[in-house]
N, C-alpha and C. Protein backbone atom coordinates (compact mmCIF):
# COMPACT_ATOMS: atom_id res chain seq x y z
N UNK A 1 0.82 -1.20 0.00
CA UNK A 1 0.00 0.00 0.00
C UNK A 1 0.86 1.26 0.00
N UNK A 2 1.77 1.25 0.62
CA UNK A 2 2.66 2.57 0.81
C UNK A 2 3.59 2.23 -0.32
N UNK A 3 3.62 1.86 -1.20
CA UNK A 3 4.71 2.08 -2.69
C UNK A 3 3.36 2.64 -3.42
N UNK A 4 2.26 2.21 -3.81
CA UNK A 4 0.99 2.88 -4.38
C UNK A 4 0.84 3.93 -3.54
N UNK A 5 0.59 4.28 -2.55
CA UNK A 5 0.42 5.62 -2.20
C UNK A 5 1.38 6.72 -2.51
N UNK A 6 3.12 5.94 -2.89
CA UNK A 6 4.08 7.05 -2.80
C UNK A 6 3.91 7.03 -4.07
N UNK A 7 3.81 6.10 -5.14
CA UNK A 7 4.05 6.40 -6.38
C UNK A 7 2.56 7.18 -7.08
N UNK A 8 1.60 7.63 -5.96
CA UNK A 8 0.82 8.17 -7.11
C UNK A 8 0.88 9.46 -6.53
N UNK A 9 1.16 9.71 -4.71
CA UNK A 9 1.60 10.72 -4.77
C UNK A 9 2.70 11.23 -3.75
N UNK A 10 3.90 10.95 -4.80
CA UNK A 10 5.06 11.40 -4.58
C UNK A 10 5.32 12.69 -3.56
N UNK A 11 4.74 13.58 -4.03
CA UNK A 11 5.30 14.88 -3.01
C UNK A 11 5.11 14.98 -1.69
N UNK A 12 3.92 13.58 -1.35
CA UNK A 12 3.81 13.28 -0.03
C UNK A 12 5.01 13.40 1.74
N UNK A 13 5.97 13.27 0.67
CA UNK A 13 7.26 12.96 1.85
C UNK A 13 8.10 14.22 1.14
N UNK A 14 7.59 15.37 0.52
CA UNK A 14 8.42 16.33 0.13
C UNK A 14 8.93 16.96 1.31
N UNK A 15 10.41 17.15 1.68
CA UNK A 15 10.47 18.62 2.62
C UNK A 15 9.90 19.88 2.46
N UNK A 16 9.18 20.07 1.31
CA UNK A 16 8.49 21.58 0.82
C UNK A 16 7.36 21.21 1.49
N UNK A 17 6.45 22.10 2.66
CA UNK A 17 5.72 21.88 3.05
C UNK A 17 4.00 22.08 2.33
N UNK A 18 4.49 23.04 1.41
CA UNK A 18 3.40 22.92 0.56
C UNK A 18 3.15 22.29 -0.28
N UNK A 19 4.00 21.39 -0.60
CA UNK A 19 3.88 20.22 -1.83
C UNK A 19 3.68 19.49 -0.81
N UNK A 20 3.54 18.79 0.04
CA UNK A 20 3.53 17.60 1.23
C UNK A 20 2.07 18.11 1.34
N UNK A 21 1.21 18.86 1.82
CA UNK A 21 0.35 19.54 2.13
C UNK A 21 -0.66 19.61 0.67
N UNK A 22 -0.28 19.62 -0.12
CA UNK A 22 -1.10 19.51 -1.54
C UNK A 22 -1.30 18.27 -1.77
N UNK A 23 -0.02 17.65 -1.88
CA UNK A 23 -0.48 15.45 -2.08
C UNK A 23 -1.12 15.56 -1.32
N UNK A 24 -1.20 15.77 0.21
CA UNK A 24 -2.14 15.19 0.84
C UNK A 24 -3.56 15.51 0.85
N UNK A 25 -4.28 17.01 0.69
CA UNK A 25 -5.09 17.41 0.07
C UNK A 25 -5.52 16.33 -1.07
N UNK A 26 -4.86 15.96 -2.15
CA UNK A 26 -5.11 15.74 -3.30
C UNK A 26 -5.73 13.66 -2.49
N UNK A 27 -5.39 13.47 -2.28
CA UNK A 27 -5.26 11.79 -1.43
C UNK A 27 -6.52 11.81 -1.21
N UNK A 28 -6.77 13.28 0.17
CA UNK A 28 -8.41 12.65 0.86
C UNK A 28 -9.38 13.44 0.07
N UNK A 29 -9.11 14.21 -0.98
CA UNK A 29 -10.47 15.33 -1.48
C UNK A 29 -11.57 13.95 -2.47
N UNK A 30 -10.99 12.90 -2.52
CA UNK A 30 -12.06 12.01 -2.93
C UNK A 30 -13.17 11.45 -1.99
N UNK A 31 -12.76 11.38 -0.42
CA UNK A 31 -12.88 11.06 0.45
C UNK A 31 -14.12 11.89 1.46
N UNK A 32 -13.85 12.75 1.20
CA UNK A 32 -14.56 13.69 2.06
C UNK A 32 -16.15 13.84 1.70
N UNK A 33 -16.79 13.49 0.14
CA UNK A 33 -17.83 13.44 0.24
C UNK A 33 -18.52 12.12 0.93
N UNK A 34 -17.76 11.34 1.01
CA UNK A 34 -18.15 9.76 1.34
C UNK A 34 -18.58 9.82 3.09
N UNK A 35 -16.98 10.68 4.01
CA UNK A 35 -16.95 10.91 5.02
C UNK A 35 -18.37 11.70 5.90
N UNK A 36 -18.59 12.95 5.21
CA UNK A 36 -19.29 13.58 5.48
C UNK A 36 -20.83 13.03 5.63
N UNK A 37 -21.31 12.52 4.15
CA UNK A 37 -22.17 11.35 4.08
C UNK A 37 -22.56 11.01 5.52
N UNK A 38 -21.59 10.31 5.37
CA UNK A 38 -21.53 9.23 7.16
C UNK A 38 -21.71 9.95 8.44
N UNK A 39 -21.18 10.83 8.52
CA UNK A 39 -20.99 11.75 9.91
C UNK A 39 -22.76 12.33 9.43
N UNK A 40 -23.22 12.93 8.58
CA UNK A 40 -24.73 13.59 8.66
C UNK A 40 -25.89 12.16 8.98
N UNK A 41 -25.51 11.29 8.32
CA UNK A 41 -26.21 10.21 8.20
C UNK A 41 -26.45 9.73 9.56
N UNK A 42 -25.39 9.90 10.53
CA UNK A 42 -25.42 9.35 11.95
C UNK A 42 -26.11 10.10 12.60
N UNK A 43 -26.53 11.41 12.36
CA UNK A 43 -27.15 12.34 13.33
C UNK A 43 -25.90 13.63 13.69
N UNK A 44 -25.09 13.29 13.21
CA UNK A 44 -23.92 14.31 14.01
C UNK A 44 -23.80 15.25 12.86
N UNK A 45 -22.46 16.20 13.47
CA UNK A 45 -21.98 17.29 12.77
C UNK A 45 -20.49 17.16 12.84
N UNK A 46 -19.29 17.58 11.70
CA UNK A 46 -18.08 17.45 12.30
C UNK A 46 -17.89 18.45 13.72
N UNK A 47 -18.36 19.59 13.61
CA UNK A 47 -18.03 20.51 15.14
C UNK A 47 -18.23 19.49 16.26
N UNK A 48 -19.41 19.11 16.27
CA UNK A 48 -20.05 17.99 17.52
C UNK A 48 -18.91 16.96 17.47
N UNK A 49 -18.34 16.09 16.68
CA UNK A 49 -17.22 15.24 16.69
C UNK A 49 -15.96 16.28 17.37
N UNK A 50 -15.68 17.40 16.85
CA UNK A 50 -14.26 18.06 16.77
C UNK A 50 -14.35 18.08 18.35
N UNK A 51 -15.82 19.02 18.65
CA UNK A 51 -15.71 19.15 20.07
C UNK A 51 -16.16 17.94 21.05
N UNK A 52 -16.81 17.07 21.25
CA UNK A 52 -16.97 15.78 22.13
C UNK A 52 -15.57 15.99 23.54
N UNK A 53 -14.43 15.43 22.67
CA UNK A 53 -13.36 15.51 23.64
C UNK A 53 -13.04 16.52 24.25
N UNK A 54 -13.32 17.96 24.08
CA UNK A 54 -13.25 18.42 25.02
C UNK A 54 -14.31 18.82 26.04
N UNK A 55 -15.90 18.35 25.38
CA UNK A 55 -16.71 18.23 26.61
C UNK A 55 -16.53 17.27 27.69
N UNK A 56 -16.13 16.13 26.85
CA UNK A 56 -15.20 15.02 28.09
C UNK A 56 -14.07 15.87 29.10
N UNK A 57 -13.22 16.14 28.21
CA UNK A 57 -12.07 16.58 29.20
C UNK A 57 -12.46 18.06 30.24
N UNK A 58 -12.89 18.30 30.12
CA UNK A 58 -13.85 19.78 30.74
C UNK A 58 -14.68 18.76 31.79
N UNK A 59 -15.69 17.85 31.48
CA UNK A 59 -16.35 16.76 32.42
C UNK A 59 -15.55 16.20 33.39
N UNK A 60 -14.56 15.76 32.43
CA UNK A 60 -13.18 14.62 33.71
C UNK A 60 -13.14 16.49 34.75
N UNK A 61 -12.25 16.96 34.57
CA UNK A 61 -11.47 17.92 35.25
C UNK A 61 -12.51 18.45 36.09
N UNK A 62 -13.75 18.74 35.87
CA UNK A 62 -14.45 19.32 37.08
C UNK A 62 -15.18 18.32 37.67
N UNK A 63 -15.11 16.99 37.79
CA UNK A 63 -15.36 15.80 38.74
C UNK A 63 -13.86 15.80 39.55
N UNK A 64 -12.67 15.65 38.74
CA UNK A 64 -11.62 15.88 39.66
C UNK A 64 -11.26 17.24 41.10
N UNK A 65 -11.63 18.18 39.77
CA UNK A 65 -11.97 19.34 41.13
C UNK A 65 -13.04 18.91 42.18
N UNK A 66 -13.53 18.57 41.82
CA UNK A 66 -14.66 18.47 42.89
C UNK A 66 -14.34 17.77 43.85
N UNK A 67 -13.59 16.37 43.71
CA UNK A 67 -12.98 15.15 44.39
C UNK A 67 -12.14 16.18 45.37
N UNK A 68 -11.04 16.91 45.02
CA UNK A 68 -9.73 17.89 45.52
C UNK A 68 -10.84 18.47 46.65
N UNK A 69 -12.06 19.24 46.33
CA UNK A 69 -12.57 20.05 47.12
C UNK A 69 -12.98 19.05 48.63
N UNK A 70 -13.74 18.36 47.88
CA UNK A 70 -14.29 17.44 48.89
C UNK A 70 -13.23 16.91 50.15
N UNK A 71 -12.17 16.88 49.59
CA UNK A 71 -11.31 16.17 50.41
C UNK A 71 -10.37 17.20 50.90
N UNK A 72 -10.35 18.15 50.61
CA UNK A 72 -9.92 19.39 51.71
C UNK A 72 -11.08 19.73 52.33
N UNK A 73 -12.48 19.22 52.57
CA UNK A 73 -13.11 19.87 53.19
C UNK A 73 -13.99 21.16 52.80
N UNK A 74 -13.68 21.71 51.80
CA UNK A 74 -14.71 22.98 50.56
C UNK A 74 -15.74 22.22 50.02
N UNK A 75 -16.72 23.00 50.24
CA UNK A 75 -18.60 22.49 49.77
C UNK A 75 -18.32 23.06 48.50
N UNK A 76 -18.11 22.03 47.57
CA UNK A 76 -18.67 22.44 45.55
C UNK A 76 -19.82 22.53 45.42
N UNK A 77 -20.52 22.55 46.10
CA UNK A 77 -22.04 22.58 45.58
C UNK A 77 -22.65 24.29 45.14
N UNK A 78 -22.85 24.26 44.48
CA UNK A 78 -23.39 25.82 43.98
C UNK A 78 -24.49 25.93 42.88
């Protein structure tokens, strides 16, 4: 797979960052109507995907605060 991927597009591993950046453009722009498809089809949006993890990580961190409070003794409740 990776000799077909380099030989169709070569500039992939260019040090020019804009030729590296164009193959790769050029690779997934077939891709993206298929992708999208899928992500509307499920009910979602890419933003709702992009953001998820950080409603998680925002979720984790203020259960952790809360744990810290609790156990010094500070009421989180508000």
């Amino acid at each position: 797979m990776e000799d077909y991927f380099l030989k169709e597009y070569p500039d992939i591993k260019s040090s020019d960052k804009n030729k590296a950046i164009n193959a790769f453009n050029q690779f997934c722009s077939p891709y993206e109507n298929i992708m999208a498809r899928y992500i509307f089809d499920s009910g979602t949006t890419w933003p709702g995907i992009l953001f998820h993890s950080d409603r998680v990580s925002v979720d984790y961190c203020s259960h952790v605060l809360r744990l810290i409070l609790q156990e010094s003794g500070v009421s989180a409740s508000r």
